[in-house]
C-alpha atoms as a PDB file:
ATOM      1  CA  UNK A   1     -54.046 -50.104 -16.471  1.00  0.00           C
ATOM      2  CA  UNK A   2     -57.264 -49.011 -14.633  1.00  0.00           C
ATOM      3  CA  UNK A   3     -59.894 -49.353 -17.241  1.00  0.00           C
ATOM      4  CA  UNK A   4     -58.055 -53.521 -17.190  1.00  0.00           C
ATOM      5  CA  UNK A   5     -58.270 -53.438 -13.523  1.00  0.00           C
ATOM      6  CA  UNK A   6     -61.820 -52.326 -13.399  1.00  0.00           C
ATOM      7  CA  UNK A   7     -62.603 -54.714 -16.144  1.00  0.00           C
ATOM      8  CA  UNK A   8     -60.773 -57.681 -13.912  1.00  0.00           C
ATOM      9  CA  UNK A   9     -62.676 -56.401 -11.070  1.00  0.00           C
ATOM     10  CA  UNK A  10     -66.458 -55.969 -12.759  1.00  0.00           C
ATOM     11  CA  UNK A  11     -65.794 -59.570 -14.330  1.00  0.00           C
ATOM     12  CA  UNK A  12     -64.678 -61.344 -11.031  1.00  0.00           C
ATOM     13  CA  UNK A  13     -67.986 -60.134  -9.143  1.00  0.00           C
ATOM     14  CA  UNK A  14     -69.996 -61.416 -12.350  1.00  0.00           C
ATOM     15  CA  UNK A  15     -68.620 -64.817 -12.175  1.00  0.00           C
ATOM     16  CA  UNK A  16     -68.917 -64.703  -8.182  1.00  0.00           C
ATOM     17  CA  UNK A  17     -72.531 -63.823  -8.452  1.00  0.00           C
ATOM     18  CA  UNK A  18     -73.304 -66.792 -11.203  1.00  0.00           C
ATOM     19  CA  UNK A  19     -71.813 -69.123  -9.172  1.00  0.00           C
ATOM     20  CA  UNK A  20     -73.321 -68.108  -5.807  1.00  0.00           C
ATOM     21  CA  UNK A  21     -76.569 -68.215  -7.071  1.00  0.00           C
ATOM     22  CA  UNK A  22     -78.973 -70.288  -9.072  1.00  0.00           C
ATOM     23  CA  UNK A  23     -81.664 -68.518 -11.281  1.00  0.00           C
ATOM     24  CA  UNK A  24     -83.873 -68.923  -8.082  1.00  0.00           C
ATOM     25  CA  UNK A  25     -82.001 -66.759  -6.284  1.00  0.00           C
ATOM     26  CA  UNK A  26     -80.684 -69.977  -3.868  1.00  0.00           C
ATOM     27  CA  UNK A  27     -77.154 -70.661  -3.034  1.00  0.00           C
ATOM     28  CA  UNK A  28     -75.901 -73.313  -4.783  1.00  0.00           C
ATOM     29  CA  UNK A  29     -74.710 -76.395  -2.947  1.00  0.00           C
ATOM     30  CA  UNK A  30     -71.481 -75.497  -2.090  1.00  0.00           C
ATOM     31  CA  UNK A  31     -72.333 -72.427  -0.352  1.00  0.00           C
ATOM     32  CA  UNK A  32     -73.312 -72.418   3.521  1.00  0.00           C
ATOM     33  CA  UNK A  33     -77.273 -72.343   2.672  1.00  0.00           C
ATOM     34  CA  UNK A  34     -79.714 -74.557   3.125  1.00  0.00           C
ATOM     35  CA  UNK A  35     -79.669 -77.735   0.919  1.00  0.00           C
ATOM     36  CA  UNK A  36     -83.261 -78.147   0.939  1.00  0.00           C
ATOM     37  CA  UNK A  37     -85.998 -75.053   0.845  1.00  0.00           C
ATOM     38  CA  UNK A  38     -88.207 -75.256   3.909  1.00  0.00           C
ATOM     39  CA  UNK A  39     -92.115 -76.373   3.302  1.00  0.00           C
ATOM     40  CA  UNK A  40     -95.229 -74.917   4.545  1.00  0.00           C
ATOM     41  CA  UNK A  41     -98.943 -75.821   5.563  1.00  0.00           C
ATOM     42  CA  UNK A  42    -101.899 -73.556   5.944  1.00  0.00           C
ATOM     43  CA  UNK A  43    -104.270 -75.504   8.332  1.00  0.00           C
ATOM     44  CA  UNK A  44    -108.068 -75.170   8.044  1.00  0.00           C
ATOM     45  CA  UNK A  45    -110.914 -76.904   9.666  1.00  0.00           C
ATOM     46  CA  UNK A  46    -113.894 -78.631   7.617  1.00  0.00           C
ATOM     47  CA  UNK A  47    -115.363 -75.460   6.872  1.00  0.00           C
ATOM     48  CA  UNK A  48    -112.287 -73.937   5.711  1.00  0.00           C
ATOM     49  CA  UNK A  49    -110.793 -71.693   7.895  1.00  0.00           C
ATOM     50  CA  UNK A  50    -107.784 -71.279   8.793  1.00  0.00           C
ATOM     51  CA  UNK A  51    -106.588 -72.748  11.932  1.00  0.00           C
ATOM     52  CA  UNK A  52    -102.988 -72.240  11.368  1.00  0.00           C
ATOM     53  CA  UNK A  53     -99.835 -72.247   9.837  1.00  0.00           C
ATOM     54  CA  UNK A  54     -96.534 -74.861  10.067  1.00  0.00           C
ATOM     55  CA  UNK A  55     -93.146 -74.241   8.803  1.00  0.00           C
ATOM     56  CA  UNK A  56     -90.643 -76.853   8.472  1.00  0.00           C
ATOM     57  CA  UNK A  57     -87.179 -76.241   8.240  1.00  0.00           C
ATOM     58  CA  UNK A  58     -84.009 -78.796   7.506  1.00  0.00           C
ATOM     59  CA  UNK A  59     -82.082 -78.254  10.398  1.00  0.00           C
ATOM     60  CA  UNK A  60     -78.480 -80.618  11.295  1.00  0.00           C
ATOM     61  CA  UNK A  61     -80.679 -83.263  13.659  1.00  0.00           C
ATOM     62  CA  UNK A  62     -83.573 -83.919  11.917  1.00  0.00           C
ATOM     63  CA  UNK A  63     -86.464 -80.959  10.704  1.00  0.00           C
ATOM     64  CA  UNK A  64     -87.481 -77.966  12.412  1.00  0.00           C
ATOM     65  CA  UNK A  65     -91.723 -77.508  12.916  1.00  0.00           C
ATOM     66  CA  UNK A  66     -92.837 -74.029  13.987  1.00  0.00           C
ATOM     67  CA  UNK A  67     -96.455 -74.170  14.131  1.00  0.00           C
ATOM     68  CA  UNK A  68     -99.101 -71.116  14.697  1.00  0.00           C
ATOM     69  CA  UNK A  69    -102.397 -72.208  15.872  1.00  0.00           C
ATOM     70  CA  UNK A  70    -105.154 -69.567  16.357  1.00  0.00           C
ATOM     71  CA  UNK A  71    -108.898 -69.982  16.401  1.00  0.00           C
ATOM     72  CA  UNK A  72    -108.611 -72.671  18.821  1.00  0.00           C
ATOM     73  CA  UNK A  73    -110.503 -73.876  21.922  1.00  0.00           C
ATOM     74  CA  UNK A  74    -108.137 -72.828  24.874  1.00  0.00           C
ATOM     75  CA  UNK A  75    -106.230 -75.765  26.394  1.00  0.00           C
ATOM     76  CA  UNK A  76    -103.997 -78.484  24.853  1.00  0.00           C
ATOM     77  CA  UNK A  77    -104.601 -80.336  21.742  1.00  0.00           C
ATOM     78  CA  UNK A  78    -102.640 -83.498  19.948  1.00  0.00           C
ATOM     79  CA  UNK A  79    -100.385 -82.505  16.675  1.00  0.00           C
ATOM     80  CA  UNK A  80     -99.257 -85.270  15.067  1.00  0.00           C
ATOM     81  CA  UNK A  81     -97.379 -85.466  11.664  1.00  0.00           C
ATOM     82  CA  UNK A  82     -99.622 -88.011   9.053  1.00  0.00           C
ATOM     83  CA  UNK A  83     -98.533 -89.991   6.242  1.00  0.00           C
ATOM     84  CA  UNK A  84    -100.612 -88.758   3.606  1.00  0.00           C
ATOM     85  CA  UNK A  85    -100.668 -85.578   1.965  1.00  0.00           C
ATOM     86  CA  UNK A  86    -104.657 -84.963   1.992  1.00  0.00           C
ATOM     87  CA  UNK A  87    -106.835 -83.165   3.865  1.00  0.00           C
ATOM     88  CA  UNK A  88    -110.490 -83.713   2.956  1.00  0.00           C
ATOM     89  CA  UNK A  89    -113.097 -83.461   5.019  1.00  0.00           C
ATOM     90  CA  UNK A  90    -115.313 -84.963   6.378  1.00  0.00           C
ATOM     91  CA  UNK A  91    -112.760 -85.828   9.439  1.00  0.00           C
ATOM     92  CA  UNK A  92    -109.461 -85.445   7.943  1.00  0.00           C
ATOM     93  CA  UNK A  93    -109.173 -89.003   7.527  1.00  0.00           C
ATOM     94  CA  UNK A  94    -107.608 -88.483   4.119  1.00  0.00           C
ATOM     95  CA  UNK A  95    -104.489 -87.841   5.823  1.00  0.00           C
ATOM     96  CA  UNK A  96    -103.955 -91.686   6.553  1.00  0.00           C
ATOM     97  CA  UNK A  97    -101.991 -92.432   9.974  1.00  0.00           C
ATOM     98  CA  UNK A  98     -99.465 -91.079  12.110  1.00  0.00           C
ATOM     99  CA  UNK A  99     -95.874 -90.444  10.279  1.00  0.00           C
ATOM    100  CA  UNK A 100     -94.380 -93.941  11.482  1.00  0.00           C
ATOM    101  CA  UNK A 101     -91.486 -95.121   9.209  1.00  0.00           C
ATOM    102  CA  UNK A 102     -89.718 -97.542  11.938  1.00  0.00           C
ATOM    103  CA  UNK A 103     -93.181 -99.130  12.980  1.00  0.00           C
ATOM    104  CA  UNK A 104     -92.891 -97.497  16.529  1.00  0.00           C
ATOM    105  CA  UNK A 105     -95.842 -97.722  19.048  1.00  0.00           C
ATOM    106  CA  UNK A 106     -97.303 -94.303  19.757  1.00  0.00           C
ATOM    107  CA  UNK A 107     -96.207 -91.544  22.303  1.00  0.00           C
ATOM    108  CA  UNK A 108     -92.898 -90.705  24.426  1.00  0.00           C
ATOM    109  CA  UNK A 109     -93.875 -91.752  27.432  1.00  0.00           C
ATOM    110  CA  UNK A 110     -95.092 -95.220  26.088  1.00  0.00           C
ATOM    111  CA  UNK A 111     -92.887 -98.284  25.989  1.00  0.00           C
ATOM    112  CA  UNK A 112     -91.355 -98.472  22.352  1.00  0.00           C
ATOM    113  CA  UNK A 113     -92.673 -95.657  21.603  1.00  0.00           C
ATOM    114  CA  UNK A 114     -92.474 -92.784  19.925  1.00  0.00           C
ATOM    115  CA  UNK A 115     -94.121 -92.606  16.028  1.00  0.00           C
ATOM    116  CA  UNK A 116     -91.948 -90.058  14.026  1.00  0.00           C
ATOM    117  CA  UNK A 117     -94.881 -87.979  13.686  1.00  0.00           C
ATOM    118  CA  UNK A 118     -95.426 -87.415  17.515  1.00  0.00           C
ATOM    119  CA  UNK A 119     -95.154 -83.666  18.474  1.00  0.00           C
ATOM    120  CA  UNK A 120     -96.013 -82.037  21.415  1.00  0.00           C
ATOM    121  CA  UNK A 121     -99.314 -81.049  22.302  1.00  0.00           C
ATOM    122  CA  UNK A 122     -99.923 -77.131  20.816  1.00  0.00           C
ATOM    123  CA  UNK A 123    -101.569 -75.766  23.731  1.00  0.00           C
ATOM    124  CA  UNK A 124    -103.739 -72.882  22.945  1.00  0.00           C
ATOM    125  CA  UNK A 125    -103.976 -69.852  25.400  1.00  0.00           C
ATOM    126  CA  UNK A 126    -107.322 -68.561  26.723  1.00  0.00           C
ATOM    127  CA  UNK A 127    -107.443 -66.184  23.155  1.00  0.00           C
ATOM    128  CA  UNK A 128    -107.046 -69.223  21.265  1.00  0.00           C
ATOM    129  CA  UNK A 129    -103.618 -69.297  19.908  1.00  0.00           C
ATOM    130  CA  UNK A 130    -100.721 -70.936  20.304  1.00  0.00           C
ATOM    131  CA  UNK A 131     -97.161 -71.447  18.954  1.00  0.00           C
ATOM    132  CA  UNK A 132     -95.366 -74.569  19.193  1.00  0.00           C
ATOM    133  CA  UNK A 133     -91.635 -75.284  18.336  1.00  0.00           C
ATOM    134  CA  UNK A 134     -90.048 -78.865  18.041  1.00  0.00           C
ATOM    135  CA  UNK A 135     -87.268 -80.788  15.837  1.00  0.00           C
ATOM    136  CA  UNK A 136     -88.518 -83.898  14.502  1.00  0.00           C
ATOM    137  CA  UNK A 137     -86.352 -86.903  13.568  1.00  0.00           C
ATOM    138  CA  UNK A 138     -85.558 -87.735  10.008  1.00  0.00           C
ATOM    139  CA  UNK A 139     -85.337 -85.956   6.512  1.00  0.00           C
ATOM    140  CA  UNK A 140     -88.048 -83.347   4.833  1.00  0.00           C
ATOM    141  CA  UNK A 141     -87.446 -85.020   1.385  1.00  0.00           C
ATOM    142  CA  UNK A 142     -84.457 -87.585   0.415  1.00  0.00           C
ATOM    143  CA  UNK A 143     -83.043 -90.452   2.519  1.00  0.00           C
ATOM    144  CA  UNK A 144     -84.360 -93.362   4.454  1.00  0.00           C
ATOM    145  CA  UNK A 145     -87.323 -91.687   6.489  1.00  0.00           C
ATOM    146  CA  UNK A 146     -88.235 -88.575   4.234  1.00  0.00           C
ATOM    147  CA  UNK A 147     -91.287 -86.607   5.665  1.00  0.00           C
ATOM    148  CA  UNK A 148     -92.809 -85.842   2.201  1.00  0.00           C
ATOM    149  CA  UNK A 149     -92.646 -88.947   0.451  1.00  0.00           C
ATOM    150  CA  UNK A 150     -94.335 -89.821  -2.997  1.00  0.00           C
ATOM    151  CA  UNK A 151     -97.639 -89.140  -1.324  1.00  0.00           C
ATOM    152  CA  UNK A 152     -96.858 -86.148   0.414  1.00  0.00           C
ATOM    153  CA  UNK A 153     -97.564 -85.213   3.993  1.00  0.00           C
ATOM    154  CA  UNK A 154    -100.160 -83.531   6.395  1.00  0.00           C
ATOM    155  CA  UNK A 155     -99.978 -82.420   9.610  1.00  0.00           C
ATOM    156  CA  UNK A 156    -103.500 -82.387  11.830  1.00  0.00           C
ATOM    157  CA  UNK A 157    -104.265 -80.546  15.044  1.00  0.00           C
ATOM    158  CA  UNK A 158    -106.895 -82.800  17.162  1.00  0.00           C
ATOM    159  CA  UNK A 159    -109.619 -81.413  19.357  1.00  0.00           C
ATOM    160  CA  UNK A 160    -108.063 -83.072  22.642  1.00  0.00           C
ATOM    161  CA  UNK A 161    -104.993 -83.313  24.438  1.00  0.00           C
ATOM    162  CA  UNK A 162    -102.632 -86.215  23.054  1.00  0.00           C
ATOM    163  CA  UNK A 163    -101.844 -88.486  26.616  1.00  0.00           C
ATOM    164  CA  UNK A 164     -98.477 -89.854  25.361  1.00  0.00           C
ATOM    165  CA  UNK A 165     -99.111 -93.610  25.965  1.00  0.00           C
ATOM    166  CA  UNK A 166    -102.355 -94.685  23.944  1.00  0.00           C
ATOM    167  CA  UNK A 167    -101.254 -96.011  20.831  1.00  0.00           C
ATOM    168  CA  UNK A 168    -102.223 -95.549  17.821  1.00  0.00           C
ATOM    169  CA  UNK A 169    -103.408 -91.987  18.367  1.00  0.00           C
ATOM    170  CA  UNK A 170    -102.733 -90.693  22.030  1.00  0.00           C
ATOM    171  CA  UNK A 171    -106.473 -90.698  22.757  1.00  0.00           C
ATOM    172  CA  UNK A 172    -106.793 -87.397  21.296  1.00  0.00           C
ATOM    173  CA  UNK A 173    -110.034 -86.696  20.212  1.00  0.00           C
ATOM    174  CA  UNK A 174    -111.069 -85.691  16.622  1.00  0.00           C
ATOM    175  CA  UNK A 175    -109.192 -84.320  13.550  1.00  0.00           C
ATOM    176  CA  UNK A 176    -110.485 -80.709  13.771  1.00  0.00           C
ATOM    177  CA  UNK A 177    -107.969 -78.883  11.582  1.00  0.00           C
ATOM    178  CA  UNK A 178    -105.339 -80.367   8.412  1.00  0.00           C
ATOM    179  CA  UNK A 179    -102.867 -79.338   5.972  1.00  0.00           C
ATOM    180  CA  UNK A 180    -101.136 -80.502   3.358  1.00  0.00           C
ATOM    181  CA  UNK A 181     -97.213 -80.389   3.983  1.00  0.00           C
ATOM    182  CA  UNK A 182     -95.809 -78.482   0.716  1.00  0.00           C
ATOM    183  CA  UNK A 183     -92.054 -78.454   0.223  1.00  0.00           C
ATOM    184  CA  UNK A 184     -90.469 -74.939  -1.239  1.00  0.00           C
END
């Protein structure tokens, strides 16, 4: 009766285990995890270096940006979300326009505004870094205003403040650091 009951036992936890987990390691979907993994950027400026780092985490209302900025000039500087996943430079220009699925005008503070891409300025102490935290609208993959779409993602730190209001860009100054948004 015990060896059967430790048997029973040993074979329950197996089959809990392969249906808890994926070969990944990941919960499957009906467990309380995540659906989707998070994604990551590394940004670096024209010569390379690295300016930063971005996390971006599925979260119930929308997706969860943590950004780390360090190497920066002290003050605040525009962050915006862009709809292509390129960062070359010259300029960052690769990186195509601000994240805009419903054709918004730019900034919170402007009149039908804001892009989805708009984030709060990352303002960068006197040692130059600076952490930022903000939930932005939509979907990181999947669904009718993904982040990462066929052609991927960046997100771009600019050399000046963004003002809210100008549209398209908030008047904020060159593209001075970019990364590609990578999912999982």
């Amino acid at each position: 009766m015990r060896r059967t009951l430790t048997l029973c036992l040993l074979g329950t936890t197996v089959a809990l285990a392969a249906c808890s987990m994926d070969g990944k390691g990941m919960r499957s979907a009906g467990s309380t995890a995540m659906a989707a993994p998070p994604a990551s950027a590394t940004l670096t400026n024209e010569a390379g270096m690295v300016m930063g780092t971005a996390t971006f985490t599925p979260v119930k209302d929308g997706v969860r940006l943590v950004v780390e900025g360090k190497g920066l000039t002290p003050g605040a500087h525009g962050l915006h979300i862009h709809t292509v996943g390129r960062c070359e430079a010259p300029g960052f220009t690769s990186a195509g326009p601000h994240w805009n699925p419903t054709n918004m005008k730019h900034g919170k503070d402007a009149p039908g505004g804001p892009h989805m891409g708009d984030v709060p300025n990352l303002i960068a102490g006197a040692d130059g870094t600076g952490r930022l935290e903000a939930t932005l609208p939509g979907t990181l993959t999947g669904g009718a205003t993904p982040l990462i779409d066929a052609d991927g993602a960046a997100i771009v730190i600019h050399a000046a403040a963004d003002d809210y209001t100008t549209d398209p860009s908030g008047n904020s100054g060159g593209r001075i650091a970019c990364g590609v948004i990578n999912a999982g």
